[in-house]
C-alpha atoms as a PDB file:
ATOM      1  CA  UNK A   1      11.892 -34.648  13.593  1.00  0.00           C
ATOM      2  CA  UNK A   2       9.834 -37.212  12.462  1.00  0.00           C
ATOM      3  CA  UNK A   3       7.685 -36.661   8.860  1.00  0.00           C
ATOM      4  CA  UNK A   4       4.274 -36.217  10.290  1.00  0.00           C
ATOM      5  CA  UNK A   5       6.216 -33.582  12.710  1.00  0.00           C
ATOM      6  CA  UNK A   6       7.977 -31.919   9.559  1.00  0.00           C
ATOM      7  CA  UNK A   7       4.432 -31.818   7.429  1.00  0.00           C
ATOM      8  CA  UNK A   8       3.273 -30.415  10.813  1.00  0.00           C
ATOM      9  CA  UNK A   9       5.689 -27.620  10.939  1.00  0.00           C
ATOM     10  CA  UNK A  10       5.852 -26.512   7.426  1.00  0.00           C
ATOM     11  CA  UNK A  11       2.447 -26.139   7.095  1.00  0.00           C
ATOM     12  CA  UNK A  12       2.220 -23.943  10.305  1.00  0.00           C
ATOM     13  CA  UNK A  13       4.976 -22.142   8.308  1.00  0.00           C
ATOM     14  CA  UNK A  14       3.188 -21.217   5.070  1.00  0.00           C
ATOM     15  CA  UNK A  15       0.303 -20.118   6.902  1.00  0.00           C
ATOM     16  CA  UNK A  16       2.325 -17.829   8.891  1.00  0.00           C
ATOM     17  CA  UNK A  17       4.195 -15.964   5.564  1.00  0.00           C
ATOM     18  CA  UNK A  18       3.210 -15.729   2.159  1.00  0.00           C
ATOM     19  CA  UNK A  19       6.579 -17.998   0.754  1.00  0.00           C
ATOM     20  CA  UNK A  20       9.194 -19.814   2.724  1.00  0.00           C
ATOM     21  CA  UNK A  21      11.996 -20.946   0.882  1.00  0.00           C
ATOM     22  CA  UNK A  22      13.380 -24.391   1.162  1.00  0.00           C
ATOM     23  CA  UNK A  23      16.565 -22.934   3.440  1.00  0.00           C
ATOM     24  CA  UNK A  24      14.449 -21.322   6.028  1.00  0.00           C
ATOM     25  CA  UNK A  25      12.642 -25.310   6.251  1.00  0.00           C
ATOM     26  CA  UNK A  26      15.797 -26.764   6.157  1.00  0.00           C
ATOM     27  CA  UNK A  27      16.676 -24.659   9.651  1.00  0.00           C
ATOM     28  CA  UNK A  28      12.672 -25.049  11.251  1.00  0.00           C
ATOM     29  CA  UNK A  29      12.937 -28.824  11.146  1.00  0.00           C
ATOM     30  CA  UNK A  30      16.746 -30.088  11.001  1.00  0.00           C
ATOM     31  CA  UNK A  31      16.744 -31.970   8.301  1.00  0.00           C
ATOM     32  CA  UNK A  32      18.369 -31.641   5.079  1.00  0.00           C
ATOM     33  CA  UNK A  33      17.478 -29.834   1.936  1.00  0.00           C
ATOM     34  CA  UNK A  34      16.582 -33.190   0.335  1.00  0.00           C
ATOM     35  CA  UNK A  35      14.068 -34.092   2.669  1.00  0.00           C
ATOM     36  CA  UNK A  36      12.337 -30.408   2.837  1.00  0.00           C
ATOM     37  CA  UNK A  37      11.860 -31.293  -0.967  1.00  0.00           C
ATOM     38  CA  UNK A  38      10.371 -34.585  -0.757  1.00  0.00           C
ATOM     39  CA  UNK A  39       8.078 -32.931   1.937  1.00  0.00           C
ATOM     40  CA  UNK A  40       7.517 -30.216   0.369  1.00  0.00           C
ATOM     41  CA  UNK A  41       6.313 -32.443  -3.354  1.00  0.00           C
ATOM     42  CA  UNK A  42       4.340 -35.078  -0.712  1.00  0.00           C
ATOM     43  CA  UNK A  43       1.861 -32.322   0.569  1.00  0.00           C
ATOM     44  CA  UNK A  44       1.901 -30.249  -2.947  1.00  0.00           C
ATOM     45  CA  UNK A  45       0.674 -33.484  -4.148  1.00  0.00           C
ATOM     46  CA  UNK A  46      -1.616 -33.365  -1.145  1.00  0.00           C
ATOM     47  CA  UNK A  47      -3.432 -29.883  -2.106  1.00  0.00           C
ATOM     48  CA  UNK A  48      -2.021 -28.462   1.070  1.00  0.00           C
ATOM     49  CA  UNK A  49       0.670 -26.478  -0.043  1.00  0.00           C
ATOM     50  CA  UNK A  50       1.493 -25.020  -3.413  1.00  0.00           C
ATOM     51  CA  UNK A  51       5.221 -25.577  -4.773  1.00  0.00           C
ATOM     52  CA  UNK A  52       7.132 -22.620  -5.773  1.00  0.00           C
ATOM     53  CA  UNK A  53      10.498 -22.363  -6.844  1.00  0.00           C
ATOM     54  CA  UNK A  54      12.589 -22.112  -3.673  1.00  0.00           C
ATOM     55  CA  UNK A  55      10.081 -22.846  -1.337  1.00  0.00           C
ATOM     56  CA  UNK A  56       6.357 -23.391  -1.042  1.00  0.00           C
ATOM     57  CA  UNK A  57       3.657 -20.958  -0.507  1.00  0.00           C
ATOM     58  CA  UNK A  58       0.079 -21.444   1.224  1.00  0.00           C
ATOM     59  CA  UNK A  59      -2.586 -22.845  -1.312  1.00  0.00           C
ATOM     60  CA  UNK A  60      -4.917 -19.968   0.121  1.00  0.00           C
ATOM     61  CA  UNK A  61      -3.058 -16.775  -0.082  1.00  0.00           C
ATOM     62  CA  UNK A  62      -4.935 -13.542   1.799  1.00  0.00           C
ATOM     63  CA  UNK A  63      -7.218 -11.730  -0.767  1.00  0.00           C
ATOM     64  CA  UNK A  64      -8.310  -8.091  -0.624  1.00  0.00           C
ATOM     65  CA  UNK A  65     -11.677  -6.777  -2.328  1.00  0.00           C
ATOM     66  CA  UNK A  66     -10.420  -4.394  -5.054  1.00  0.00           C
ATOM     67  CA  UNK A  67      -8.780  -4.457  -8.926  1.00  0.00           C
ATOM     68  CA  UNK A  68      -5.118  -5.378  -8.553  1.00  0.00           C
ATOM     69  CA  UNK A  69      -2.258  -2.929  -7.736  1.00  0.00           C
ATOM     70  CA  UNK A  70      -0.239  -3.820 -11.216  1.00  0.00           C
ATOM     71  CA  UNK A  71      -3.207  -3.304 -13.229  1.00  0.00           C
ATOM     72  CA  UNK A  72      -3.881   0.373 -11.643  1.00  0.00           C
ATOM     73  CA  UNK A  73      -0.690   1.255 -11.782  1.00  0.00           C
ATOM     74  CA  UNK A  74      -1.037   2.793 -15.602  1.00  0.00           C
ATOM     75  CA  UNK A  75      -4.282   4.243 -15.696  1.00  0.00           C
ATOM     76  CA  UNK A  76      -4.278   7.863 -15.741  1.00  0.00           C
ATOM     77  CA  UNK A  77      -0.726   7.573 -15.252  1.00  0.00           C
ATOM     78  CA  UNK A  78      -0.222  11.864 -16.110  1.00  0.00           C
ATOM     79  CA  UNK A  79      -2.228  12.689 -13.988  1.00  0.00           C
ATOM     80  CA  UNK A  80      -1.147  10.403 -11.134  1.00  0.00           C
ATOM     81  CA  UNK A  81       2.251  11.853 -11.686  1.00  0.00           C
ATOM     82  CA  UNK A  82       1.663  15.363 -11.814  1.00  0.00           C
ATOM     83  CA  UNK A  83      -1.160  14.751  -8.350  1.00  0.00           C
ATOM     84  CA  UNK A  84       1.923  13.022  -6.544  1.00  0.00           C
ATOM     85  CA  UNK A  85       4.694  16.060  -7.616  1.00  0.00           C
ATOM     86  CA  UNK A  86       2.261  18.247  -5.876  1.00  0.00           C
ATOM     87  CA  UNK A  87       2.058  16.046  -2.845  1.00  0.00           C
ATOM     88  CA  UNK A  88       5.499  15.935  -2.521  1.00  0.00           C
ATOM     89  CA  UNK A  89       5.847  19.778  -2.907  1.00  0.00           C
ATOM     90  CA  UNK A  90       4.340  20.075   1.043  1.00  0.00           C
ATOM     91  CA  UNK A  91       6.958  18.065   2.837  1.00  0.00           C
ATOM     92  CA  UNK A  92       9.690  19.597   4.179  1.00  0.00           C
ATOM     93  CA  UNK A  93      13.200  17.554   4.649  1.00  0.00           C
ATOM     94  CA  UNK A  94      13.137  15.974   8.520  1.00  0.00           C
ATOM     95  CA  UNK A  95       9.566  16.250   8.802  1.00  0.00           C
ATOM     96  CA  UNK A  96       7.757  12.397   9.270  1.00  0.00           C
ATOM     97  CA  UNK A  97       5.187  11.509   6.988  1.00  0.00           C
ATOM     98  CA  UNK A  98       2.715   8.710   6.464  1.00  0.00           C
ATOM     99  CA  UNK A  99       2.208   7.044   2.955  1.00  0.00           C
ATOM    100  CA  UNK A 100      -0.559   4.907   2.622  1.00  0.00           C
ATOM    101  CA  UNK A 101      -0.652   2.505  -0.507  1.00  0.00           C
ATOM    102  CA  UNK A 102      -1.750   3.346  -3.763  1.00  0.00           C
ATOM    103  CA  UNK A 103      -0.870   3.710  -6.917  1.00  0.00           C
ATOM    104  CA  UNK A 104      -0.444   7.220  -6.738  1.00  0.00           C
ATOM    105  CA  UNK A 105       0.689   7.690  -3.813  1.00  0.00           C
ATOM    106  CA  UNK A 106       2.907   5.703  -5.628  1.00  0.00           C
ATOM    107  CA  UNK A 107       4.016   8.080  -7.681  1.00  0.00           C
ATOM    108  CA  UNK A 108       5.514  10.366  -4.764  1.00  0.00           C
ATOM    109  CA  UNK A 109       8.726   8.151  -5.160  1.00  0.00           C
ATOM    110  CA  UNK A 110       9.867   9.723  -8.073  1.00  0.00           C
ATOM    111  CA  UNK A 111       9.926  13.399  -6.713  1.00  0.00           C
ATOM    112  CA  UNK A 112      11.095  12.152  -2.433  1.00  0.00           C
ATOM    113  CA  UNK A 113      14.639  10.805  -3.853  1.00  0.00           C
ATOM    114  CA  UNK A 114      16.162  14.090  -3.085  1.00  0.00           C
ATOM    115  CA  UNK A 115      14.394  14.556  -0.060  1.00  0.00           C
ATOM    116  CA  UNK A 116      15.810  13.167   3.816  1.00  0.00           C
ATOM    117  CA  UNK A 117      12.978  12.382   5.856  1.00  0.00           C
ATOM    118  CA  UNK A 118      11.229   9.526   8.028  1.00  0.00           C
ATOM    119  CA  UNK A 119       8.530   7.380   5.786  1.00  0.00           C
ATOM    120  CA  UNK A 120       6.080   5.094   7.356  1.00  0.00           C
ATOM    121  CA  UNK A 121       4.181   3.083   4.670  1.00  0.00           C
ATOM    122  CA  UNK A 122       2.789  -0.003   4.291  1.00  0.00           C
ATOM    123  CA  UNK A 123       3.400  -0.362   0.527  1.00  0.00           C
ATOM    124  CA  UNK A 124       5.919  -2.447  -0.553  1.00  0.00           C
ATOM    125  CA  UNK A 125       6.433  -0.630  -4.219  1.00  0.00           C
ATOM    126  CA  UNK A 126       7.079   2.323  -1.968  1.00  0.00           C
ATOM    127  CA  UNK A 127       9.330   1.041   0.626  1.00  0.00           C
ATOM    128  CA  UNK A 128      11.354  -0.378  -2.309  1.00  0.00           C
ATOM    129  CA  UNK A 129      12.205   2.239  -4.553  1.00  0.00           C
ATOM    130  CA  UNK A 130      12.482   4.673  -1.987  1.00  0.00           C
ATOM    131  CA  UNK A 131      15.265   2.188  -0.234  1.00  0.00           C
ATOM    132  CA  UNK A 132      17.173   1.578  -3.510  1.00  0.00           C
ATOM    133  CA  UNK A 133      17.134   5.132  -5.202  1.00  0.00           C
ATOM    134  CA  UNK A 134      17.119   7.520  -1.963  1.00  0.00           C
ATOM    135  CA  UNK A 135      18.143   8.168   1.673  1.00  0.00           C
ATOM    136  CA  UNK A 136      14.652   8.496   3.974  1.00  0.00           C
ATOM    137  CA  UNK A 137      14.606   6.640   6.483  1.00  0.00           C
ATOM    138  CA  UNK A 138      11.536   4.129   6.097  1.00  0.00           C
ATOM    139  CA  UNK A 139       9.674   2.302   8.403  1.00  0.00           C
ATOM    140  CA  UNK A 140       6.995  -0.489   7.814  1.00  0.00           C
ATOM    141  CA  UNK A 141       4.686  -2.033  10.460  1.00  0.00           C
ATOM    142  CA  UNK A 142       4.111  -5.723  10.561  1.00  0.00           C
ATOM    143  CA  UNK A 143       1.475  -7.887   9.342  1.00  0.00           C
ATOM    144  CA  UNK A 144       0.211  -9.876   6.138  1.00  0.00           C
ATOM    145  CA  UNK A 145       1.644  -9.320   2.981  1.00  0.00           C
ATOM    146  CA  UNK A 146      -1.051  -8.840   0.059  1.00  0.00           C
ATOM    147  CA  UNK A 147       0.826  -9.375  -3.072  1.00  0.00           C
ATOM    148  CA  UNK A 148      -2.527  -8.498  -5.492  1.00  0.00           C
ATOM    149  CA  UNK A 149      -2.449  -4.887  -3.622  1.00  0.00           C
ATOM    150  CA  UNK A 150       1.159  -5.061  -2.788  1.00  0.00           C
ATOM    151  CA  UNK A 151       0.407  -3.786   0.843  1.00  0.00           C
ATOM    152  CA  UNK A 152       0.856  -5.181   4.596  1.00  0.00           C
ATOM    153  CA  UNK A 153      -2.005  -5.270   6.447  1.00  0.00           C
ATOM    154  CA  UNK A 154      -2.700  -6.135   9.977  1.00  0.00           C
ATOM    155  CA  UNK A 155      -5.874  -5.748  12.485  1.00  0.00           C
ATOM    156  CA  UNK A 156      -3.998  -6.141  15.370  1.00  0.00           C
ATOM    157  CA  UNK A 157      -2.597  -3.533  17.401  1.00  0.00           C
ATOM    158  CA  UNK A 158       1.063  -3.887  17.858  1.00  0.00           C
ATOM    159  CA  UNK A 159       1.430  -3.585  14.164  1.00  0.00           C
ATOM    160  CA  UNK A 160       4.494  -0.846  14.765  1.00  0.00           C
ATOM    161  CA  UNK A 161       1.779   1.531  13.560  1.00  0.00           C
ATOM    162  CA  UNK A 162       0.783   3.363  17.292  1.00  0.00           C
ATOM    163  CA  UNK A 163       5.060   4.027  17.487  1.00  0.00           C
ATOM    164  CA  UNK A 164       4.825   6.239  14.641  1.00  0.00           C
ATOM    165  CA  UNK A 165       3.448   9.917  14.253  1.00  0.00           C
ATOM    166  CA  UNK A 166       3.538  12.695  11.418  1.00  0.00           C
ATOM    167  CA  UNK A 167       1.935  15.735  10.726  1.00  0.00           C
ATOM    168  CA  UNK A 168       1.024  14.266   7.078  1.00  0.00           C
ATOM    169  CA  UNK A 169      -0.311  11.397   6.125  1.00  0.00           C
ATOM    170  CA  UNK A 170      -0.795  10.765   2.132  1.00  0.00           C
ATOM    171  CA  UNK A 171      -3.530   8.274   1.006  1.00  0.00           C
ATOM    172  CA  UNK A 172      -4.740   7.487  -2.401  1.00  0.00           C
ATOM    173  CA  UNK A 173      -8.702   6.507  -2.719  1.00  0.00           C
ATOM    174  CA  UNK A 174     -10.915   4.319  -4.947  1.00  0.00           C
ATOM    175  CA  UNK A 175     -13.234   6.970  -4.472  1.00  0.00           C
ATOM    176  CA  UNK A 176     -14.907  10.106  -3.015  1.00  0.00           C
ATOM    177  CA  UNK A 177     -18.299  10.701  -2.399  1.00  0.00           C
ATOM    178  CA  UNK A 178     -19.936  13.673  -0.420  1.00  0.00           C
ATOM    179  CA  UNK A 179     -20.280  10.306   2.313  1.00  0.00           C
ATOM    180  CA  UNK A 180     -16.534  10.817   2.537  1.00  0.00           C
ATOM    181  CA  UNK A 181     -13.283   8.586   1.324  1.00  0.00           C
ATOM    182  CA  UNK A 182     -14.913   5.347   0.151  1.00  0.00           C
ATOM    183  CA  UNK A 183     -12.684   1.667   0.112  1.00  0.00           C
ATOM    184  CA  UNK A 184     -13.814  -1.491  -1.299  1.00  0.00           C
ATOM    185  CA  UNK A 185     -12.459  -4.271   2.126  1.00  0.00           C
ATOM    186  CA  UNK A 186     -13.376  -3.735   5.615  1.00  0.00           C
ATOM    187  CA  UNK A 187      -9.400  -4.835   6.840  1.00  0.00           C
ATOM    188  CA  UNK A 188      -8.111  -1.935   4.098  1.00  0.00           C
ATOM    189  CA  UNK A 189     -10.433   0.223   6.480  1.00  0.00           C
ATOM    190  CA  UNK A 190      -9.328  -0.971   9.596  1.00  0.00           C
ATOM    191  CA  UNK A 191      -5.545  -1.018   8.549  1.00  0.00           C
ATOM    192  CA  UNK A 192      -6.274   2.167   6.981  1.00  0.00           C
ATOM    193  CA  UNK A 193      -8.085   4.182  10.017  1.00  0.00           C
ATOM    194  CA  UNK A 194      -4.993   3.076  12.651  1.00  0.00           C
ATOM    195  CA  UNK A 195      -2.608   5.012  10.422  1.00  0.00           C
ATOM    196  CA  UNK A 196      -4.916   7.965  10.526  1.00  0.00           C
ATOM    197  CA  UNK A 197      -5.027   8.501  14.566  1.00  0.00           C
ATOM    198  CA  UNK A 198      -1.340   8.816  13.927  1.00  0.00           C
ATOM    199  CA  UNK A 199      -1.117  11.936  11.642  1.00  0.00           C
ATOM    200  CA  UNK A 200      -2.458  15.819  12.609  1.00  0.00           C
ATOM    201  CA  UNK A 201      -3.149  16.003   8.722  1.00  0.00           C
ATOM    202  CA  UNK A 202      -4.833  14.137   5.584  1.00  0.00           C
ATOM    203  CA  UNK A 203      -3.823  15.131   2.568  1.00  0.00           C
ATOM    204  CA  UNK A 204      -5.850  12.647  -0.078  1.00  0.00           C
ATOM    205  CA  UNK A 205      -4.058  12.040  -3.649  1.00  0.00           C
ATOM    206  CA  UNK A 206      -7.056  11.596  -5.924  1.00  0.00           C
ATOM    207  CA  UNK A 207      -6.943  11.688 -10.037  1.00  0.00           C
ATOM    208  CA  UNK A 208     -10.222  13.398 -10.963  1.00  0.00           C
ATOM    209  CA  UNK A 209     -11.585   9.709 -12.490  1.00  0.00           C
ATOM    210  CA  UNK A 210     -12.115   9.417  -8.171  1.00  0.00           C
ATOM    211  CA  UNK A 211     -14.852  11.583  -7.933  1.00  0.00           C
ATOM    212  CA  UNK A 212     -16.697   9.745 -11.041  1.00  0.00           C
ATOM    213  CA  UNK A 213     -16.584   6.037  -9.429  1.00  0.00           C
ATOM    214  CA  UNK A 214     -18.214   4.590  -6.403  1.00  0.00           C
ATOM    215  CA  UNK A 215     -17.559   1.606  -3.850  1.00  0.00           C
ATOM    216  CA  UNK A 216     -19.573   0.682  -0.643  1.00  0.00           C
ATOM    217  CA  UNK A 217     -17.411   1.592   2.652  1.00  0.00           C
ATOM    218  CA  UNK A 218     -16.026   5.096   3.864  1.00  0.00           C
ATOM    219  CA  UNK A 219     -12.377   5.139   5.338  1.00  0.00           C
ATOM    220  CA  UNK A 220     -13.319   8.279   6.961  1.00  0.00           C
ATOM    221  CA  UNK A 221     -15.982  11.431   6.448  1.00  0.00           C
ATOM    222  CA  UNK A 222     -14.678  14.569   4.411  1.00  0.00           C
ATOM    223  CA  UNK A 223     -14.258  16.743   7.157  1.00  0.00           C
ATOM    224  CA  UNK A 224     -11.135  14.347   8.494  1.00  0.00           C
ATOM    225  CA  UNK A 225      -9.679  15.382   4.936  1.00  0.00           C
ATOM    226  CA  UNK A 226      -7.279  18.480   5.080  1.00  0.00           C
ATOM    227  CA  UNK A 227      -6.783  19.081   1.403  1.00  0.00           C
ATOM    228  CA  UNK A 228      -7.100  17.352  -1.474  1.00  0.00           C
ATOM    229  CA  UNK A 229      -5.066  17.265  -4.590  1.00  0.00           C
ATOM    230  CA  UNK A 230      -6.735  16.456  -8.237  1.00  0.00           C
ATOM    231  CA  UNK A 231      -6.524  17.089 -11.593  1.00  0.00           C
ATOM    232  CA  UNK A 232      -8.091  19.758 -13.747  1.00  0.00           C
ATOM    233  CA  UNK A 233     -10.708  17.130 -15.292  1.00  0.00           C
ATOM    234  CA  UNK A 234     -12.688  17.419 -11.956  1.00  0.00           C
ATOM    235  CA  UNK A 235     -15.634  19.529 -12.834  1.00  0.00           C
ATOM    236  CA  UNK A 236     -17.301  22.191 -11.005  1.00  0.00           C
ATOM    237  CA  UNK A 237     -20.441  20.196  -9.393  1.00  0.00           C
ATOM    238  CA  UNK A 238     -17.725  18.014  -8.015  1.00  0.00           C
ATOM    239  CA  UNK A 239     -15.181  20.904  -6.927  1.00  0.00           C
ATOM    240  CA  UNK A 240     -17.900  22.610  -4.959  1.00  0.00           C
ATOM    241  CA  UNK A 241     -18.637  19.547  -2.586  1.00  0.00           C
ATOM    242  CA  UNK A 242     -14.984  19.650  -2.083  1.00  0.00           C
ATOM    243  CA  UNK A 243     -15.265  23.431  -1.056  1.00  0.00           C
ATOM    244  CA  UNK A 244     -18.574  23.273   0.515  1.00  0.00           C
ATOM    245  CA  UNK A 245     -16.985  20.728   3.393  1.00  0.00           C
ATOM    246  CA  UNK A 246     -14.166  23.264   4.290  1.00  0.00           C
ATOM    247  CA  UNK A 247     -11.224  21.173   2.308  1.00  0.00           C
ATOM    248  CA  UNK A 248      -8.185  22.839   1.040  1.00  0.00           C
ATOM    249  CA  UNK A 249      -8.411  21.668  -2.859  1.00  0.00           C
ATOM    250  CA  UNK A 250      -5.227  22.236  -4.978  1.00  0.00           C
ATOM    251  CA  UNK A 251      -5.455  21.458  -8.758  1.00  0.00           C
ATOM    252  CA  UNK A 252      -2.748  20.458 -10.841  1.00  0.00           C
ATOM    253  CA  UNK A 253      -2.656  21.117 -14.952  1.00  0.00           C
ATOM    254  CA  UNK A 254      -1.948  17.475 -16.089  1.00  0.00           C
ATOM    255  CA  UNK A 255      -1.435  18.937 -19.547  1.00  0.00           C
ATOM    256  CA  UNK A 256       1.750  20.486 -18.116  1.00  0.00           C
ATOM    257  CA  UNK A 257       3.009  17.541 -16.141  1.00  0.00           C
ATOM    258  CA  UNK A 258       2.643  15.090 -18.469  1.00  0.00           C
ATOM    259  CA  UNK A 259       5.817  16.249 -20.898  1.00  0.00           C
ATOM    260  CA  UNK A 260       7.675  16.304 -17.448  1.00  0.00           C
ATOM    261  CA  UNK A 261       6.281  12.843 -17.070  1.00  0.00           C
ATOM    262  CA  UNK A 262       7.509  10.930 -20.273  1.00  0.00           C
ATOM    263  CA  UNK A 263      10.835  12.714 -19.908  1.00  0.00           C
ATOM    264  CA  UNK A 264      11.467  11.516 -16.228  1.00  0.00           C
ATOM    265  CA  UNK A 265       9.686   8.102 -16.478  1.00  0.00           C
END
C-alpha cells in the first residue's frame, strides 16, 4: 500500500472508532509497525490525527451537550446510592432489564452483583463492573462511543437495540419538570427514546436535586413514567406533581443509606 493509500486508510479508521492502536494499523494496511508510526507522526504533525500512546485517535472526537459523567459521578453520592438500592430492590433474578446511563443508574452495580439476569445498557461504567464483579448476562448495542458521558450512542436503527425487550427499563435524568423527563442533546433523546419502545415499564432514578434544575428537551412526558424513585429532600409542591400525573413515587431515607454507603463503598 502506497503512503497516500496508508494516510488514506488510517484516517477512514479514526473516524470510524474513537482510538485505534498501532497493531490494528499494522493489519488494515500491511505494513510494519515502523511505518504505521512514521504515518501516524506525518499526519499528527498534519492536524489530522491526534497521537496517543498505542495508536491515534480522531482530532474531533463526538461531543454530547451536558456536564461530564466523571464529574457527576460524586455529587449527591448518598443519595444516588440509597435511590439505586431501591431500584434494584424491583428486579427479580431472570427477569431482562434496561439500564440507561447515568450516574445513578450507576449506582445499581453495587446492589445487581448477586443478582443473575439479562442487562442491556449502553453505559460503559455499567457494562464494566457488572462484567468483572458479577454473573448477568449483558448486552450492549452498537454505535459511537462518548467518552465525556461514557455512553454509546447511535441514531441508526440496527443498533442491537429493537432485539432486546424488558419489562423495566431504569434511566437517570438531568431533570424533571411537570413537561416531563427533560435531557440536554437531541441524539441522547433519540438514543434514549429507541430503548424506551423496548420496555413495558419506566422506572426513573432521580436524586431530589432533579426536580430543582432545568434543561431544554423532554425524553418523554410524565405519564410514560411508571414510578419514580427520590430522596426525602423532594418537597411537597414537587411530590404532588409527581402524584397528580398518576406515578408510583417511592422515597428513600438517605439519612439511613448513607452509613450503608461509606461502609460498602
Amino acid at each position: 500500500m502506497h503512503e497516500k493509500e496508508r494516510h488514506s486508510a488510517i484516517l477512514q479508521a479514526v473516524k470510524e472508532r474513537p482510538v485505534v492502536t498501532i497493531e490494528e494499523l499494522v493489519s488494515l494496511t500491511e505494513s510494519s509497525e515502523a511505518t504505521v508510526r512514521r504515518d501516524i507522526t506525518a499526519l499528527h504533525a498534519q492536524n489530522r490525527l491526534r497521537r496517543v500512546r498505542g495508536g491515534a485517535e480522531a482530532i474531533n472526537q463526538p461531543h454530547l451537550a451536558g456536564t461530564p459523567f466523571t464529574v457527576n459521578a460524586m455529587k449527591n453520592i448518598a443519595a444516588k446510592r440509597a435511590v439505586a438500592k431501591a431500584a434494584v430492590e424491583l428486579c427479580q433474578d431472570g427477569e431482562p432489564i434496561i439500564i440507561n446511563g447515568g450516574t445513578t443508574t450507576y449506582q445499581m452495580v453495587h446492589y445487581l452483583t448477586h443478582r443473575i439476569m439479562p442487562v442491556f445498557t449502553n453505559s460503559f461504567p455499567i457494562a464494566e463492573y457488572l462484567l468483572k464483579h458479577s454473573k448477568n448476562v449483558v448486552t450492549l448495542p452498537g454505535g459511537t462511543i462518548y467518552r465525556e458521558q461514557n455512553i454509546i450512542l447511535s441514531p441508526f436503527e440496527n443498533d442491537m437495540t429493537q432485539n432486546f425487550s424488558a419489562k423495566r427499563m431504569f434511566t437517570s435524568t438531568q431533570a424533571i419538570s411537570p413537561f416531563g423527563i427533560m435531557e440536554s442533546d437531541p441524539l441522547l433523546i433519540l438514543a434514549e427514546q429507541k430503548l424506551l419502545s423496548q420496555a413495558e415499564e419506566l422506572i426513573v432514578l432521580a436524586d431530589s436535586s432533579k426536580f430543582k434544575t432545568h434543561s431544554s428537551l423532554v425524553l418523554c412526558k410524565l405519564s410514560r413514567i411508571s414510578m419514580i424513585i427520590t430522596d426525602s429532600g423532594i418537597d411537597e409542591r414537587e411530590a404532588a406533581i409527581v402524584r397528580d400525573a398518576g406515578i408510583k413515587l417511592k422515597i428513600v431515607d438517605v439519612a439511613i443509606d448513607q452509613k450503608e454507603s461509606s461502609l460498602s463503598a
